[in-house]
N, C-alpha and C. Protein backbone atom coordinates (compact mmCIF):
# COMPACT_ATOMS: atom_id res chain seq x y z
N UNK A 1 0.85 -1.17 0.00
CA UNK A 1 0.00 0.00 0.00
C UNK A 1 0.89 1.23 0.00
N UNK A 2 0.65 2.39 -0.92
CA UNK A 2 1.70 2.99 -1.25
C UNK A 2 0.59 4.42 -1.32
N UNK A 3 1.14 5.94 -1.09
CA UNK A 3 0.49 6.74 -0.97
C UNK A 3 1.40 7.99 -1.85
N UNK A 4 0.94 8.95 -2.33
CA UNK A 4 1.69 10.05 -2.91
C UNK A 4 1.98 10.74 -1.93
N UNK A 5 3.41 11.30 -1.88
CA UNK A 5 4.21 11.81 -0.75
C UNK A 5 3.55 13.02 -0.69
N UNK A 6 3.73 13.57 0.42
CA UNK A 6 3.29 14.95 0.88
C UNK A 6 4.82 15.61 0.75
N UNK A 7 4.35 17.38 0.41
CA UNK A 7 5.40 18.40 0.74
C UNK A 7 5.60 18.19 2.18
N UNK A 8 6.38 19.00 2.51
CA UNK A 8 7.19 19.12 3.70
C UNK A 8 5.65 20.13 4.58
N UNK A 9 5.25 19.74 6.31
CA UNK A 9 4.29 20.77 6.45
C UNK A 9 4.66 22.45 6.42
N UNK A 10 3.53 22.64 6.02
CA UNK A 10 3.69 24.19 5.94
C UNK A 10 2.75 24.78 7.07
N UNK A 11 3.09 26.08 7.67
CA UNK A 11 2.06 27.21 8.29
C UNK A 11 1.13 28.09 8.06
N UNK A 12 0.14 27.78 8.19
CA UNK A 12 -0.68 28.61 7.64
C UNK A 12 -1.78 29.58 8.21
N UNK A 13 -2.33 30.17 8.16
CA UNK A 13 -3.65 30.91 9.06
C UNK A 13 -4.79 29.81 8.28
N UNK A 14 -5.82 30.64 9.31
CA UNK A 14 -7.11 29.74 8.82
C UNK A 14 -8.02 30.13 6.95
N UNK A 15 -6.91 31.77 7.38
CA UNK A 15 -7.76 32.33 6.33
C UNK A 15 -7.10 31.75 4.42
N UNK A 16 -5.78 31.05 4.73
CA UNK A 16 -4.34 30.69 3.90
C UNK A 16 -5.02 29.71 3.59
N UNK A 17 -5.82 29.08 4.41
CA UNK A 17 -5.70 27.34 4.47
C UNK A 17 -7.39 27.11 3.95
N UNK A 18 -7.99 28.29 3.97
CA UNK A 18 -9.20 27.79 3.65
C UNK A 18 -9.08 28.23 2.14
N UNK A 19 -8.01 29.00 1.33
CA UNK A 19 -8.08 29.36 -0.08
C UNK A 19 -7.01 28.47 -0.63
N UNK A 20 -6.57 27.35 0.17
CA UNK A 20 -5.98 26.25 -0.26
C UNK A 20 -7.12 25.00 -1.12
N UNK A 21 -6.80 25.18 -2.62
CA UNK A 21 -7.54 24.39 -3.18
C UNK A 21 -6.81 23.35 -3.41
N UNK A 22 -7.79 21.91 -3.40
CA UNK A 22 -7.35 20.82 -4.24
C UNK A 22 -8.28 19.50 -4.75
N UNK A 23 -7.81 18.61 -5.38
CA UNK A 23 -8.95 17.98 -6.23
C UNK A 23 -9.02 16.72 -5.57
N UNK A 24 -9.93 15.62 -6.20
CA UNK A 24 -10.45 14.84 -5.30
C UNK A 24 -8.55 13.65 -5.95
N UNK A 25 -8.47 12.94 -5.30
CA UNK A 25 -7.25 11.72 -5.73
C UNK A 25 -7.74 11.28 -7.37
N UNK A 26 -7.40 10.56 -8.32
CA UNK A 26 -7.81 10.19 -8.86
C UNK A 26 -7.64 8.55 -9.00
N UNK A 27 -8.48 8.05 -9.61
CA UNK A 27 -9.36 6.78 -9.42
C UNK A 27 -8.48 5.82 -9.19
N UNK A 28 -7.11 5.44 -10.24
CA UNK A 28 -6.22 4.73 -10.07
C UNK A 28 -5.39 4.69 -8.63
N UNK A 29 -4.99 6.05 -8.25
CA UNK A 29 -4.65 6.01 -6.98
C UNK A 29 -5.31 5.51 -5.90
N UNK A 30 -6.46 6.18 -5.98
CA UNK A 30 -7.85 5.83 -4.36
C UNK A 30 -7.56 3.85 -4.56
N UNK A 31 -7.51 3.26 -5.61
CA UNK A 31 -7.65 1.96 -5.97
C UNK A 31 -6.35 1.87 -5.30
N UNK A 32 -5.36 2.13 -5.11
CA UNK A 32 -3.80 1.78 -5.30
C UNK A 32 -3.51 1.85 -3.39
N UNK A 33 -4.84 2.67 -3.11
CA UNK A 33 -4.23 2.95 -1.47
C UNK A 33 -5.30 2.54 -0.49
N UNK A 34 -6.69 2.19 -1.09
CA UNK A 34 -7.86 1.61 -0.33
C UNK A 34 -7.39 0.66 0.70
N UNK A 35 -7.89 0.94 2.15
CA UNK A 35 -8.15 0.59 3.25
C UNK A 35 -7.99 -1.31 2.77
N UNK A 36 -7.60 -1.84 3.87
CA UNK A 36 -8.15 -3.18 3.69
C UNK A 36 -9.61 -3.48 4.01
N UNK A 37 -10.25 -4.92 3.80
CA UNK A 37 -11.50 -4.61 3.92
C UNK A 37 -11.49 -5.49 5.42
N UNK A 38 -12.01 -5.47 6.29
CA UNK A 38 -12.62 -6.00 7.31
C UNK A 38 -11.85 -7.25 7.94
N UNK A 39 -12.30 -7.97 6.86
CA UNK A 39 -11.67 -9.59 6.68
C UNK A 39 -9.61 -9.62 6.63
N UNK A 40 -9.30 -8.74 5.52
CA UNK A 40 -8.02 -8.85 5.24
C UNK A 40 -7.21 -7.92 6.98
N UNK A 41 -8.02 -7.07 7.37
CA UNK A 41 -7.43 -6.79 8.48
C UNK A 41 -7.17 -7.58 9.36
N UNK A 42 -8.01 -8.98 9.61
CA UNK A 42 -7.69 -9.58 10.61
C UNK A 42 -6.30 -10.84 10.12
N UNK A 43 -6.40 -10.65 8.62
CA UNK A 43 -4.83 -11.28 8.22
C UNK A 43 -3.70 -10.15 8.14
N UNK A 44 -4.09 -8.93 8.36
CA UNK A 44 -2.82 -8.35 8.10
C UNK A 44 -2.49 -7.39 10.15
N UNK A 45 -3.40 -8.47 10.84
CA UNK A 45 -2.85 -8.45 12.38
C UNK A 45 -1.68 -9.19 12.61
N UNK A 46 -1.06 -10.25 11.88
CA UNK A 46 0.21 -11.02 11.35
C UNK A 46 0.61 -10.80 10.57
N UNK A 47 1.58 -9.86 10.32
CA UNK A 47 2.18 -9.45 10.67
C UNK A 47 2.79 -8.29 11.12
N UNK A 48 1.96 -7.51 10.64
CA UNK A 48 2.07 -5.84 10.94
C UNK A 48 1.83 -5.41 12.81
N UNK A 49 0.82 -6.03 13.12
CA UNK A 49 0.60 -5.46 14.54
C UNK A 49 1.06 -6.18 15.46
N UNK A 50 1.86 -7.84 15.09
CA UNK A 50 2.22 -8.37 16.11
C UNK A 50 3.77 -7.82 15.79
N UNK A 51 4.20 -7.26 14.91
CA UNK A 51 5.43 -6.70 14.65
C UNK A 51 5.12 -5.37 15.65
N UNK A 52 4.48 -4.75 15.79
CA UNK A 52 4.19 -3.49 16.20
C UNK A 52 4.17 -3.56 17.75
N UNK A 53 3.31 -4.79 18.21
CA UNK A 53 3.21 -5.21 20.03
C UNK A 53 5.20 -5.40 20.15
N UNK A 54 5.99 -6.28 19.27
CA UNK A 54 7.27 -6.54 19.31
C UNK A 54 7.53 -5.17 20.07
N UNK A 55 8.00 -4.22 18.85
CA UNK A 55 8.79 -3.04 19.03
C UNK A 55 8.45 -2.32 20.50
N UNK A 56 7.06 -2.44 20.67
CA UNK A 56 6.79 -2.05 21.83
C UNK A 56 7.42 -2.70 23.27
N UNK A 57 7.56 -3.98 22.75
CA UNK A 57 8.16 -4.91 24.18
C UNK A 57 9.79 -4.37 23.81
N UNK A 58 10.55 -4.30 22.93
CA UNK A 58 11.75 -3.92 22.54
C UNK A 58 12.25 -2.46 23.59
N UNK A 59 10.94 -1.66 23.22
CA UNK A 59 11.43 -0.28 23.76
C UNK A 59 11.30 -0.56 25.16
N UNK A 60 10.87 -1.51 26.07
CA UNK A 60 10.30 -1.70 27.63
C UNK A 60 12.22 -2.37 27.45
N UNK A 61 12.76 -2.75 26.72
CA UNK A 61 14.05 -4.08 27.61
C UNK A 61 15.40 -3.01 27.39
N UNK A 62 16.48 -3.20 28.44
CA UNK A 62 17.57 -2.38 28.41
C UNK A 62 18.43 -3.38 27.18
N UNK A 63 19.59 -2.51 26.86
CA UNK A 63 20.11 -3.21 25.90
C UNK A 63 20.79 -4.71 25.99
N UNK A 64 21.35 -4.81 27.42
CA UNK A 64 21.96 -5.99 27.60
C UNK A 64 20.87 -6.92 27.60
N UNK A 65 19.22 -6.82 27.96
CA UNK A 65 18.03 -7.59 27.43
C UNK A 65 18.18 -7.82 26.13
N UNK A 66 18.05 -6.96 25.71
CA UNK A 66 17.78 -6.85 23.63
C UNK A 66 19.24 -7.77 23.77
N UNK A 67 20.50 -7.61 23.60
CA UNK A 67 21.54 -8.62 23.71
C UNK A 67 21.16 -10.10 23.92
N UNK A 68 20.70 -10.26 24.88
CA UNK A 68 20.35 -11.37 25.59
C UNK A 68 19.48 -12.47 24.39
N UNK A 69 18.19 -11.24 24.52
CA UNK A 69 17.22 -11.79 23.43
C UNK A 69 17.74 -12.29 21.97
N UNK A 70 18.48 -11.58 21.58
CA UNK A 70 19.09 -12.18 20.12
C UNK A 70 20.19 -13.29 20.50
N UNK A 71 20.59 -13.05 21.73
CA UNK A 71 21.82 -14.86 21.42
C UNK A 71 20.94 -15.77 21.79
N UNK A 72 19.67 -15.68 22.56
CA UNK A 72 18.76 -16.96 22.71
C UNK A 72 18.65 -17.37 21.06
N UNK A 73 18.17 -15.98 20.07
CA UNK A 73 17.70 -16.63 18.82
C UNK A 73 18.95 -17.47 18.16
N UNK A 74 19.99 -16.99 18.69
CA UNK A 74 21.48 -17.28 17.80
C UNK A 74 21.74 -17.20 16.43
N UNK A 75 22.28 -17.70 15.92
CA UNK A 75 22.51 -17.95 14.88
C UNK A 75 21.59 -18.26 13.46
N UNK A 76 20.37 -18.43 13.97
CA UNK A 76 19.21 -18.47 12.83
C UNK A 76 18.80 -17.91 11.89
N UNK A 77 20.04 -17.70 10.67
CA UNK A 77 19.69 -16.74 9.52
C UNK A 77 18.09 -16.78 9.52
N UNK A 78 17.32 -17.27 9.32
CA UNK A 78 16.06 -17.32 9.25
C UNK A 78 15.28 -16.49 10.20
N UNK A 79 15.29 -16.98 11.14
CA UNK A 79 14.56 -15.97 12.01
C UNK A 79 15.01 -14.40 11.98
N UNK A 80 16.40 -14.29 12.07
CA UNK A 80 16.96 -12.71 11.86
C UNK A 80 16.16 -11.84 10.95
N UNK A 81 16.07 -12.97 9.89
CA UNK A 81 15.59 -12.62 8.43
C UNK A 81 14.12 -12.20 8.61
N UNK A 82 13.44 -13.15 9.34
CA UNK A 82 11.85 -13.04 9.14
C UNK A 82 11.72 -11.40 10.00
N UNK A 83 12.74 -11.56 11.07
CA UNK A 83 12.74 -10.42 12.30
C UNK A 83 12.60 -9.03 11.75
N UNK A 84 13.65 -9.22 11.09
CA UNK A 84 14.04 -7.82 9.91
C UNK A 84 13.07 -7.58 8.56
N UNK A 85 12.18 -8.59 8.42
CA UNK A 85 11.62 -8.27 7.30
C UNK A 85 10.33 -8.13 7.62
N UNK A 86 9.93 -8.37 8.89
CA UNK A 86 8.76 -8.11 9.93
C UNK A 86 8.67 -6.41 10.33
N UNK A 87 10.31 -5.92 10.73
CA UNK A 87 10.11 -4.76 10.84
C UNK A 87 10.04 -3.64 9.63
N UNK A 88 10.66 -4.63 8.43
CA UNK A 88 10.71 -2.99 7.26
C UNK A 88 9.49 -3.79 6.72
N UNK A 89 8.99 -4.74 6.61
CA UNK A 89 7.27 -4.63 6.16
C UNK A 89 6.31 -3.69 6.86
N UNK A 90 6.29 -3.90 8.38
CA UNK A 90 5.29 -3.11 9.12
C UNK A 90 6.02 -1.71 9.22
N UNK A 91 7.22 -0.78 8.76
CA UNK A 91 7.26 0.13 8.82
C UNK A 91 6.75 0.72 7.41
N UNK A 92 6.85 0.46 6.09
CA UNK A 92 6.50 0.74 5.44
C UNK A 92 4.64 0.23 4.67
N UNK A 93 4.15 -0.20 5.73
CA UNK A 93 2.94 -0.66 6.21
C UNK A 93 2.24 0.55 6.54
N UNK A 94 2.62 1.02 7.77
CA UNK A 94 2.15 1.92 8.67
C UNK A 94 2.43 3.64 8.13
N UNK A 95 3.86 3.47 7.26
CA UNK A 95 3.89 4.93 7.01
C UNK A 95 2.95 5.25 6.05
N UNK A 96 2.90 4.30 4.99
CA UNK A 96 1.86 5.02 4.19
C UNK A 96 -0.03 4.87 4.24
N UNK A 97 0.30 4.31 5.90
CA UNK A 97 -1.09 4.80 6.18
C UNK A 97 -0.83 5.91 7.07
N UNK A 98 -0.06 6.20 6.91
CA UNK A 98 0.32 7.54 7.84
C UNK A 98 -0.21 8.68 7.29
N UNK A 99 0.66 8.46 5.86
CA UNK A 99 0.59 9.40 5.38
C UNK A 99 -0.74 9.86 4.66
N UNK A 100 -1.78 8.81 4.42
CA UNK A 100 -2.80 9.14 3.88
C UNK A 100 -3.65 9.79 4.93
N UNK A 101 -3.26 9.07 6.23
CA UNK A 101 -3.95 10.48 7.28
C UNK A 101 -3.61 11.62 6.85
N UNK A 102 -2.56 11.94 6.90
CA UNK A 102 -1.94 13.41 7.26
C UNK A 102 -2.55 13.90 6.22
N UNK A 103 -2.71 13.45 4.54
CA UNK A 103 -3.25 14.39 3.63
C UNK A 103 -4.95 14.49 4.37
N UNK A 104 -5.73 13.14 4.86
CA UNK A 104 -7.35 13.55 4.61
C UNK A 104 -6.97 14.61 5.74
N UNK A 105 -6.04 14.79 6.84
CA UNK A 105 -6.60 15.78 7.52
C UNK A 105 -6.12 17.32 7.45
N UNK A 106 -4.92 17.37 6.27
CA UNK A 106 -4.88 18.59 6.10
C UNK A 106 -5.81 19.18 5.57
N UNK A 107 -7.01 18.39 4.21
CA UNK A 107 -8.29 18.11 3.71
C UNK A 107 -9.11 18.51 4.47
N UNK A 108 -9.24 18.15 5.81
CA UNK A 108 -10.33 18.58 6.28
C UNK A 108 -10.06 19.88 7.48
N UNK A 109 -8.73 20.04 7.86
CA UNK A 109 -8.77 21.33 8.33
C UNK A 109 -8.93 22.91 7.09
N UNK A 110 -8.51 22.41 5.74
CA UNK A 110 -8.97 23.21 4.72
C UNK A 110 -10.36 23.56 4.74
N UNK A 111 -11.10 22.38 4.85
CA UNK A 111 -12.58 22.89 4.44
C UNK A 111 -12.70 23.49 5.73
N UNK A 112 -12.87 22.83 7.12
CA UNK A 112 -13.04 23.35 8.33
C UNK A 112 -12.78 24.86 8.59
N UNK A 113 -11.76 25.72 8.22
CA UNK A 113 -10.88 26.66 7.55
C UNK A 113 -11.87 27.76 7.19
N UNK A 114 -12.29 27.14 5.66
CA UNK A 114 -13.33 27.93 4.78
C UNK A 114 -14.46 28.16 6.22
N UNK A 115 -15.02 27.18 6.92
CA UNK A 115 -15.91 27.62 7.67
C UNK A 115 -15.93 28.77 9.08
N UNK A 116 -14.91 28.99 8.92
CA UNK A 116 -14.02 29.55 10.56
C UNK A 116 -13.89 30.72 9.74
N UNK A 117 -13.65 31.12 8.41
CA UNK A 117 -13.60 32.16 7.74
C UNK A 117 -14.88 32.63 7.54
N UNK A 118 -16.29 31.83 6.78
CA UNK A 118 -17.22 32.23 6.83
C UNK A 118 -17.98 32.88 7.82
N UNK A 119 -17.71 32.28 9.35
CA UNK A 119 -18.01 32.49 10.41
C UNK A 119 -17.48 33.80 11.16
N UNK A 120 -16.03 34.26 10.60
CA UNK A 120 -15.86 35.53 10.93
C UNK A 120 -15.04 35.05 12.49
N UNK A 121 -14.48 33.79 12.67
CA UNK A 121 -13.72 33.61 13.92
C UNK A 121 -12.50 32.46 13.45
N UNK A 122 -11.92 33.50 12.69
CA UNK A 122 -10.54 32.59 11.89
C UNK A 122 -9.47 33.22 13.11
N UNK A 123 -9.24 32.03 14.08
CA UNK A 123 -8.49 32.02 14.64
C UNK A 123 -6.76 32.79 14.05
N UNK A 124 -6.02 33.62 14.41
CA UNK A 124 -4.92 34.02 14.04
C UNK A 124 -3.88 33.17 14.50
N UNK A 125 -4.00 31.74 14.82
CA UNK A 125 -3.05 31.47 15.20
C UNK A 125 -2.44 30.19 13.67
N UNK A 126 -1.02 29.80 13.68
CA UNK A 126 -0.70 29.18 12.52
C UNK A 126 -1.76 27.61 12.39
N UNK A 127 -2.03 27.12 11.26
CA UNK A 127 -2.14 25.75 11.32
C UNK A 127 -1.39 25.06 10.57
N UNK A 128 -0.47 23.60 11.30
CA UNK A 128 0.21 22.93 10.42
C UNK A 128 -0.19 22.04 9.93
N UNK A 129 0.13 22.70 8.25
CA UNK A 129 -0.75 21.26 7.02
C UNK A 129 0.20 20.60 6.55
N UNK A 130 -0.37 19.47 6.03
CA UNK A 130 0.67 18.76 4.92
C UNK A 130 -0.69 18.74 3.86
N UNK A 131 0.48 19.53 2.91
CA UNK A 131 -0.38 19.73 1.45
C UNK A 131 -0.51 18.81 0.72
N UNK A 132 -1.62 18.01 0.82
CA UNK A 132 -1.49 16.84 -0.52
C UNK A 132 -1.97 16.79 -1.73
N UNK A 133 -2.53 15.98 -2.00
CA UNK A 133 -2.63 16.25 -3.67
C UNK A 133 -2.04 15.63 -4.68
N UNK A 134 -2.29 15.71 -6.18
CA UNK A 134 -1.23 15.21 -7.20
C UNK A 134 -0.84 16.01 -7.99
């Protein structure tokens, strides 16, 4: 699952961000980055989120733990392998659902924006977007 990169975020007022236009994704893409459906989520809890509970137990152990933990595995090209390919699957898993957040919600602080402008209470303070788009 792969997403079109965002610019770098930018600052904006409410009044910047609500004359920020952009168009809907187009069809090939929305196809290219669609959600899993229901069913495939509970196959893609193996490996992405039990990779994800991992890292979490990783960051709880001091290093001479983490040490420890890999000479129990020893020598098991295999497992190293699955270990490491567990973590750059579920990182590049997760970023580009990352990133499709970050565009719907620069998306919707835009429109939100237009309304805070209409309303005549466009906050002066910055908002940080990531501009997406194609």
């Amino acid at each position: 699952m792969t997403t079109p990169k965002t610019k770098q975020p930018i600052a904006a007022t409410a009044e910047e961000a609500a004359a920020l236009q952009f168009e809907p994704f187009a069809q090939d893409v929305l196809k290219a980055i669609k959600p899993p459906s229901n069913a495939k989520w509970a196959a893609l809890a193996n490996p992405h989120l039990v990779t994800w509970r991992l890292a979490w137990r990783v960051l709880a152990m001091t290093k001479p733990e983490l040490v420890e933990m890999l000479r129990k595995i020893g020598d098991d090209d295999e497992v190293a392998t699955e270990l490491m390919d567990g973590f750059q699957g579920a990182i590049s898993f997760f970023e580009s659902g990352l990133e499709m957040l970050r565009i719907a919600e620069a998306r919707i602080l835009c429109a939100g924006s237009v309304l805070e402008v209409e309303e005549g209470a466009a906050p002066a303070a910055a908002l940080e977007l990531f501009e997406g788009g194609q």
